[in-house]
C-alpha atoms as a PDB file:
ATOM      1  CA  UNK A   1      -0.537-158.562 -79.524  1.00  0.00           C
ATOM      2  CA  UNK A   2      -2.925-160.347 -81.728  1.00  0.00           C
ATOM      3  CA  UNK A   3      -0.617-163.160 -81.505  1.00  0.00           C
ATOM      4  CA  UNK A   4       0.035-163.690 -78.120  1.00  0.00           C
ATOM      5  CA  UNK A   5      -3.431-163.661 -77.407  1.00  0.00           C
ATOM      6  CA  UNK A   6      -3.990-166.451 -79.641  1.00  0.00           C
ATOM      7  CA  UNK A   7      -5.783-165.441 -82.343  1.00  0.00           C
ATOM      8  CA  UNK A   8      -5.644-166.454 -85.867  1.00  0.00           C
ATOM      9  CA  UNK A   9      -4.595-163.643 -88.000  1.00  0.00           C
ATOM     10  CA  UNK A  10      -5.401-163.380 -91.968  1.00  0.00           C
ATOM     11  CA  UNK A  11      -4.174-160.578 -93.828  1.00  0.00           C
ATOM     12  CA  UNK A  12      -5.335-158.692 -96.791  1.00  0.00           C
ATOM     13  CA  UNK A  13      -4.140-156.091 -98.740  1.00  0.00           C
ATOM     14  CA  UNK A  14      -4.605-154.776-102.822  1.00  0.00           C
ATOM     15  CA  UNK A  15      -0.971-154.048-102.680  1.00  0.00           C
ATOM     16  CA  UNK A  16       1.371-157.086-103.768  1.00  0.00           C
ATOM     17  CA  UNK A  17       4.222-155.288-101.969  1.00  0.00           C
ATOM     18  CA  UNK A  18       2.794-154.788 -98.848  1.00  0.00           C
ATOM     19  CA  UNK A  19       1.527-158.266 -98.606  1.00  0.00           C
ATOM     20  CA  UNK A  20       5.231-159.714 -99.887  1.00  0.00           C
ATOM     21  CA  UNK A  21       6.642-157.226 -96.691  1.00  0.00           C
ATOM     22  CA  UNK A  22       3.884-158.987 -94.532  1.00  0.00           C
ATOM     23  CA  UNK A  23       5.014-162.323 -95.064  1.00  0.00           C
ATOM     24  CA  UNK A  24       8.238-161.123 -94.613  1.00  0.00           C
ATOM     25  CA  UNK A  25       7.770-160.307 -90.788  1.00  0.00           C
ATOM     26  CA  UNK A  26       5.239-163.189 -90.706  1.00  0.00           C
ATOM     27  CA  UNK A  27       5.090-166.129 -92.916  1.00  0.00           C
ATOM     28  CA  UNK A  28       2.753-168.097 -91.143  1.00  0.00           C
ATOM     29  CA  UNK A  29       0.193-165.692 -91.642  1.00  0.00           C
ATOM     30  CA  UNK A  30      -1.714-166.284 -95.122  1.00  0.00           C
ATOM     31  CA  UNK A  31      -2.529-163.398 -96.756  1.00  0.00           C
ATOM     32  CA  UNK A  32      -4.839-162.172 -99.629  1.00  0.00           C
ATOM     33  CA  UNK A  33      -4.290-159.616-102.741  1.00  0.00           C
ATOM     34  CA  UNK A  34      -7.841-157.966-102.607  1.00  0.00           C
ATOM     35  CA  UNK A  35      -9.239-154.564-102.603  1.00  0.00           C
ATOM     36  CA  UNK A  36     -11.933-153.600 -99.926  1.00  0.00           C
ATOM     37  CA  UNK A  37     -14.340-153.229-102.405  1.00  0.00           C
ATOM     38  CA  UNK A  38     -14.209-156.953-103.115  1.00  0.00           C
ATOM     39  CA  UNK A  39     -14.610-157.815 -99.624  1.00  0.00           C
ATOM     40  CA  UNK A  40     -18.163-158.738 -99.894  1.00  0.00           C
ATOM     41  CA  UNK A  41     -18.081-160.565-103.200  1.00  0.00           C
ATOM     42  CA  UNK A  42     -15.562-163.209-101.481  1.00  0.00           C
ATOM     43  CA  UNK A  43     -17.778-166.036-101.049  1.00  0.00           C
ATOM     44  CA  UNK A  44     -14.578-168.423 -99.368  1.00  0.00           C
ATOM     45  CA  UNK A  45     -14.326-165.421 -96.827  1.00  0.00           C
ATOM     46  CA  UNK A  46     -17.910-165.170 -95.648  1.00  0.00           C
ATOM     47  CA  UNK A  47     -18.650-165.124 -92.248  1.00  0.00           C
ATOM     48  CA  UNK A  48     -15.174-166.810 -91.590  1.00  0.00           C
ATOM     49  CA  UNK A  49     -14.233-163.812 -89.203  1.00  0.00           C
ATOM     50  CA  UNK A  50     -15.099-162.998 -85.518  1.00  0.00           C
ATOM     51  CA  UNK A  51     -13.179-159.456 -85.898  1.00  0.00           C
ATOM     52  CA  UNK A  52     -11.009-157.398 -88.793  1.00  0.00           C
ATOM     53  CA  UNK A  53      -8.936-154.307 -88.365  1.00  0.00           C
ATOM     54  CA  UNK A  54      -9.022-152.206 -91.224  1.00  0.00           C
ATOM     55  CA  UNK A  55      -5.933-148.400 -90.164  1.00  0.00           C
ATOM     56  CA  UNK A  56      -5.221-146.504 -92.352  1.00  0.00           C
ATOM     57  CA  UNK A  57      -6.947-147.207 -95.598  1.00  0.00           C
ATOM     58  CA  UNK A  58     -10.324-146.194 -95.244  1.00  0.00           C
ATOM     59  CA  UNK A  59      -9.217-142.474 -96.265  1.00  0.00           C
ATOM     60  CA  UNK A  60      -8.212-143.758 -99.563  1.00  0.00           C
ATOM     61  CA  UNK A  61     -11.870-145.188 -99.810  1.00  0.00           C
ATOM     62  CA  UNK A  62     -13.960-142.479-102.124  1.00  0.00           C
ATOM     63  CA  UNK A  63     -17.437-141.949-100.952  1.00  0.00           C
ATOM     64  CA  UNK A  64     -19.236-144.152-103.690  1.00  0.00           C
ATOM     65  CA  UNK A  65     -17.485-146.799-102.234  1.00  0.00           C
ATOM     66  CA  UNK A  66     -18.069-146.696 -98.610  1.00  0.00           C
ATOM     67  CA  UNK A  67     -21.232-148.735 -98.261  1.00  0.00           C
ATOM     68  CA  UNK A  68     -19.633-151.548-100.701  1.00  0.00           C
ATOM     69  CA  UNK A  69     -16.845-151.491 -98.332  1.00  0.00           C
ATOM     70  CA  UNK A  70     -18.472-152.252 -95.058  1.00  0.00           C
ATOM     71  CA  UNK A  71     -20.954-154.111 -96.743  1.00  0.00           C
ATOM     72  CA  UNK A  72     -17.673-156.207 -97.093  1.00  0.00           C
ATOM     73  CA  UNK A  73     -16.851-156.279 -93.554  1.00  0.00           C
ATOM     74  CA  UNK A  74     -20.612-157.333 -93.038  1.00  0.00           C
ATOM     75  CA  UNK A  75     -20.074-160.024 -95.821  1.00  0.00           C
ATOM     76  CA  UNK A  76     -17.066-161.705 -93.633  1.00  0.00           C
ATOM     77  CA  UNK A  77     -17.918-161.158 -90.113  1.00  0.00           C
ATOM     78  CA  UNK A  78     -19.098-163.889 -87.648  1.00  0.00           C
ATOM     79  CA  UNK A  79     -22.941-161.881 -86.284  1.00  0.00           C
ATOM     80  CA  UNK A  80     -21.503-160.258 -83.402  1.00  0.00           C
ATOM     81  CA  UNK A  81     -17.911-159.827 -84.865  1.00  0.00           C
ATOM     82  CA  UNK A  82     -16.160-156.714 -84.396  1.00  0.00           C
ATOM     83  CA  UNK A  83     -14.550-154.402 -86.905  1.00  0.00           C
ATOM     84  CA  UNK A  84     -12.078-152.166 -85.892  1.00  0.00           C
ATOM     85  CA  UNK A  85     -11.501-148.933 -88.174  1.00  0.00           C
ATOM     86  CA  UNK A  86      -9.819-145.650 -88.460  1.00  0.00           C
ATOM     87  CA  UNK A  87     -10.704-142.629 -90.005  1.00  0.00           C
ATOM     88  CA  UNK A  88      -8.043-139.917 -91.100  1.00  0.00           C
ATOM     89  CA  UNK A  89      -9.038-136.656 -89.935  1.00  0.00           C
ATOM     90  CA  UNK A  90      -8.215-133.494 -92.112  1.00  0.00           C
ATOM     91  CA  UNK A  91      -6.252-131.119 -91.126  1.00  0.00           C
ATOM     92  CA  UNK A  92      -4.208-132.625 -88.041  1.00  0.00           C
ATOM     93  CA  UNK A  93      -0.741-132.925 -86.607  1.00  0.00           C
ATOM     94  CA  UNK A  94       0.370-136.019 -89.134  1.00  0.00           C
ATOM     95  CA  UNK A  95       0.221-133.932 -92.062  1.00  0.00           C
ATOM     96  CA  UNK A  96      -3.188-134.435 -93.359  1.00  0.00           C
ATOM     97  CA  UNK A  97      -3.900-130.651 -94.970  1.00  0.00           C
ATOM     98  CA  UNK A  98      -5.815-128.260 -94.061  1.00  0.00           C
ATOM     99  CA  UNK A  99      -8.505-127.014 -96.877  1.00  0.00           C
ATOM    100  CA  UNK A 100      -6.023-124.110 -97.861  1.00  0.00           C
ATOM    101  CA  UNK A 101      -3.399-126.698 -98.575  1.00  0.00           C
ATOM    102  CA  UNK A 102      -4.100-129.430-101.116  1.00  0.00           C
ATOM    103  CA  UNK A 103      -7.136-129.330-104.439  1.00  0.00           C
ATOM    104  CA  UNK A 104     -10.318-130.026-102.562  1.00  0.00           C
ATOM    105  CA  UNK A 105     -12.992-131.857-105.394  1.00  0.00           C
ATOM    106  CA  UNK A 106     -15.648-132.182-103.480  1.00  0.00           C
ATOM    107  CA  UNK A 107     -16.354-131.612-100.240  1.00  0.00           C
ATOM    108  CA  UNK A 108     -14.659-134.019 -98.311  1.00  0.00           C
ATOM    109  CA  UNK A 109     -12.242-135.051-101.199  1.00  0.00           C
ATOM    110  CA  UNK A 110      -8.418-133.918-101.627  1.00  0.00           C
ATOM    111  CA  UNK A 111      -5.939-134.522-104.299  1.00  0.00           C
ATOM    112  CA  UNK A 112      -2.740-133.215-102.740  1.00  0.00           C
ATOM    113  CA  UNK A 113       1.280-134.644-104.125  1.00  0.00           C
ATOM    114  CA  UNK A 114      -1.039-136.594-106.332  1.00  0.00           C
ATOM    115  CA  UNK A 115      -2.619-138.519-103.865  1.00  0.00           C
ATOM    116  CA  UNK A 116      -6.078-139.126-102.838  1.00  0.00           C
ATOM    117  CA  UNK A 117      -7.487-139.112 -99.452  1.00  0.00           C
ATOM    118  CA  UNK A 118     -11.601-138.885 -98.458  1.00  0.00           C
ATOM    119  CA  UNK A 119     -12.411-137.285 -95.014  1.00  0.00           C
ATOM    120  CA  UNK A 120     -15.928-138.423 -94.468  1.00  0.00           C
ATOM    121  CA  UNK A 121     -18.383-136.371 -91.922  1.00  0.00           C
ATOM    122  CA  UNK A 122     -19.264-138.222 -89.226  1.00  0.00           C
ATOM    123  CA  UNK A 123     -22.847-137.944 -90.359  1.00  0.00           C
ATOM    124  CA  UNK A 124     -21.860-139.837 -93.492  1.00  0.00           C
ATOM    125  CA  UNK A 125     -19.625-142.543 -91.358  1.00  0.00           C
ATOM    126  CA  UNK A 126     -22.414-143.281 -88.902  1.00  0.00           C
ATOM    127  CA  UNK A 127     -25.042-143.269 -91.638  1.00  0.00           C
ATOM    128  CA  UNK A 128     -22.993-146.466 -94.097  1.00  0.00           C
ATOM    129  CA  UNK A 129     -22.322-147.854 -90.545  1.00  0.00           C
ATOM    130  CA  UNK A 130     -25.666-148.422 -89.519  1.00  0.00           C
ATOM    131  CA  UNK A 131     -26.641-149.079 -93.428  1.00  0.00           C
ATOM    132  CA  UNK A 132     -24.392-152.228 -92.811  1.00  0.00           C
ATOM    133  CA  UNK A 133     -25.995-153.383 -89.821  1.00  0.00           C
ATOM    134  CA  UNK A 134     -22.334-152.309 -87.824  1.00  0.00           C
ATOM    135  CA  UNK A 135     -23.635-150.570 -84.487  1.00  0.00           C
ATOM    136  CA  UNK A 136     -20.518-148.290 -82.973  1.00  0.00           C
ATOM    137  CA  UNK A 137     -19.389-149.847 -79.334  1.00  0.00           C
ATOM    138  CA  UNK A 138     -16.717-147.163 -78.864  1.00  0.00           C
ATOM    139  CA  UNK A 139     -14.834-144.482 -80.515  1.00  0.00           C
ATOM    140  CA  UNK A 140     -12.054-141.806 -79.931  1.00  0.00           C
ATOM    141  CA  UNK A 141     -10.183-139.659 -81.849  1.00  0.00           C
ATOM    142  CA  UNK A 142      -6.539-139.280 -81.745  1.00  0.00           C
ATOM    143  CA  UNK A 143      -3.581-139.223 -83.228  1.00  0.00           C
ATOM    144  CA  UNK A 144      -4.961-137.787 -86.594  1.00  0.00           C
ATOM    145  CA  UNK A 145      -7.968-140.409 -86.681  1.00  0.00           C
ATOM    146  CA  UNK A 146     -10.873-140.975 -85.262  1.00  0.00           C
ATOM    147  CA  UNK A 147     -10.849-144.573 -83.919  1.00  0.00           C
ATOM    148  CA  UNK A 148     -13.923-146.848 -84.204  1.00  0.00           C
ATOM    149  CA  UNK A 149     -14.724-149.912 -82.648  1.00  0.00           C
ATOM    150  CA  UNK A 150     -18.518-151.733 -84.095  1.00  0.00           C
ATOM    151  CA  UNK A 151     -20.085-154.524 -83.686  1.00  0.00           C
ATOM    152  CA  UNK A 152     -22.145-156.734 -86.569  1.00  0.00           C
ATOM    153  CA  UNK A 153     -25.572-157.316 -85.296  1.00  0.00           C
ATOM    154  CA  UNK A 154     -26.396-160.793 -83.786  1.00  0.00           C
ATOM    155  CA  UNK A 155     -29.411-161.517 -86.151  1.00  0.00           C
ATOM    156  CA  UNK A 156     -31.750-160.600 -88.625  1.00  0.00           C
ATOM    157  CA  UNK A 157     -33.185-157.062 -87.968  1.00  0.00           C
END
């Protein structure tokens, strides 16, 4: 879709693999080895980008990190730019478990077959949002995320 519409795609992953898999399916696309957190510390990526997508990852993002993270997509969106992101939610029909079923840490925080996913309350979410100067345009929840669409303020303030 993003293609066919014309738009200039640049990928980014911290997984080698992925991004070799990527390039795979689309080698015209450049792509980047880089963990969120390092978004905003990439000076050749500032402001270079009127949108990102960022499914499926941000539950792998612990709390700590959050603001660091969109503080990233702040660092290399266009003012006005869009970021599209999605939010596992716990306990759904894709597998996510249920507080009976994995080692909660803290609340929010799961170990479970050794891997770690966050579930952030909304309150938190909205809270970093807004902290990064993202307003949410729209949002939805389904199929096991909560889907949100914000916008990078226009200007100063």
């Amino acid at each position: 879709m993003l293609f066919s519409s014309g738009r200039q795609v640049y990928g980014i992953d911290q997984s080698e693999g992925m991004l070799a898999r990527a390039s795979e399916k689309y080698p015209e696309v450049p792509v980047q080895a880089m963990a969120l957190q390092e978004l905003r510390g990439a000076a050749e990526l500032a402001g270079r980008f009127s949108g990102l997508l960022c499914a499926d990852a941000m539950e792998n993002v612990g709390p700590e990190d959050w603001p660091a993270v969109l503080d990233g997509f702040r660092a290399v969106l266009r003012p006005g730019g869009h970021a599209y992101l999605s939010v596992e939610l716990p306990g759904t029909t894709d597998g996510a478990p249920r507080q009976g079923d994995a080692a909660w840490l803290v609340d929010g925080e799961v170990i479970e077959d050794g891997a770690y996913h966050y579930y952030p309350s909304r309150q938190a979410v909205d809270g970093w949002l807004a902290g990064a100067g993202l307003g949410v345009v729209s949002e939805r929840t389904g199929d096991g995320y909560w889907h949100i669409l914000a916008r990078l303020k226009a200007g100063p303030g």
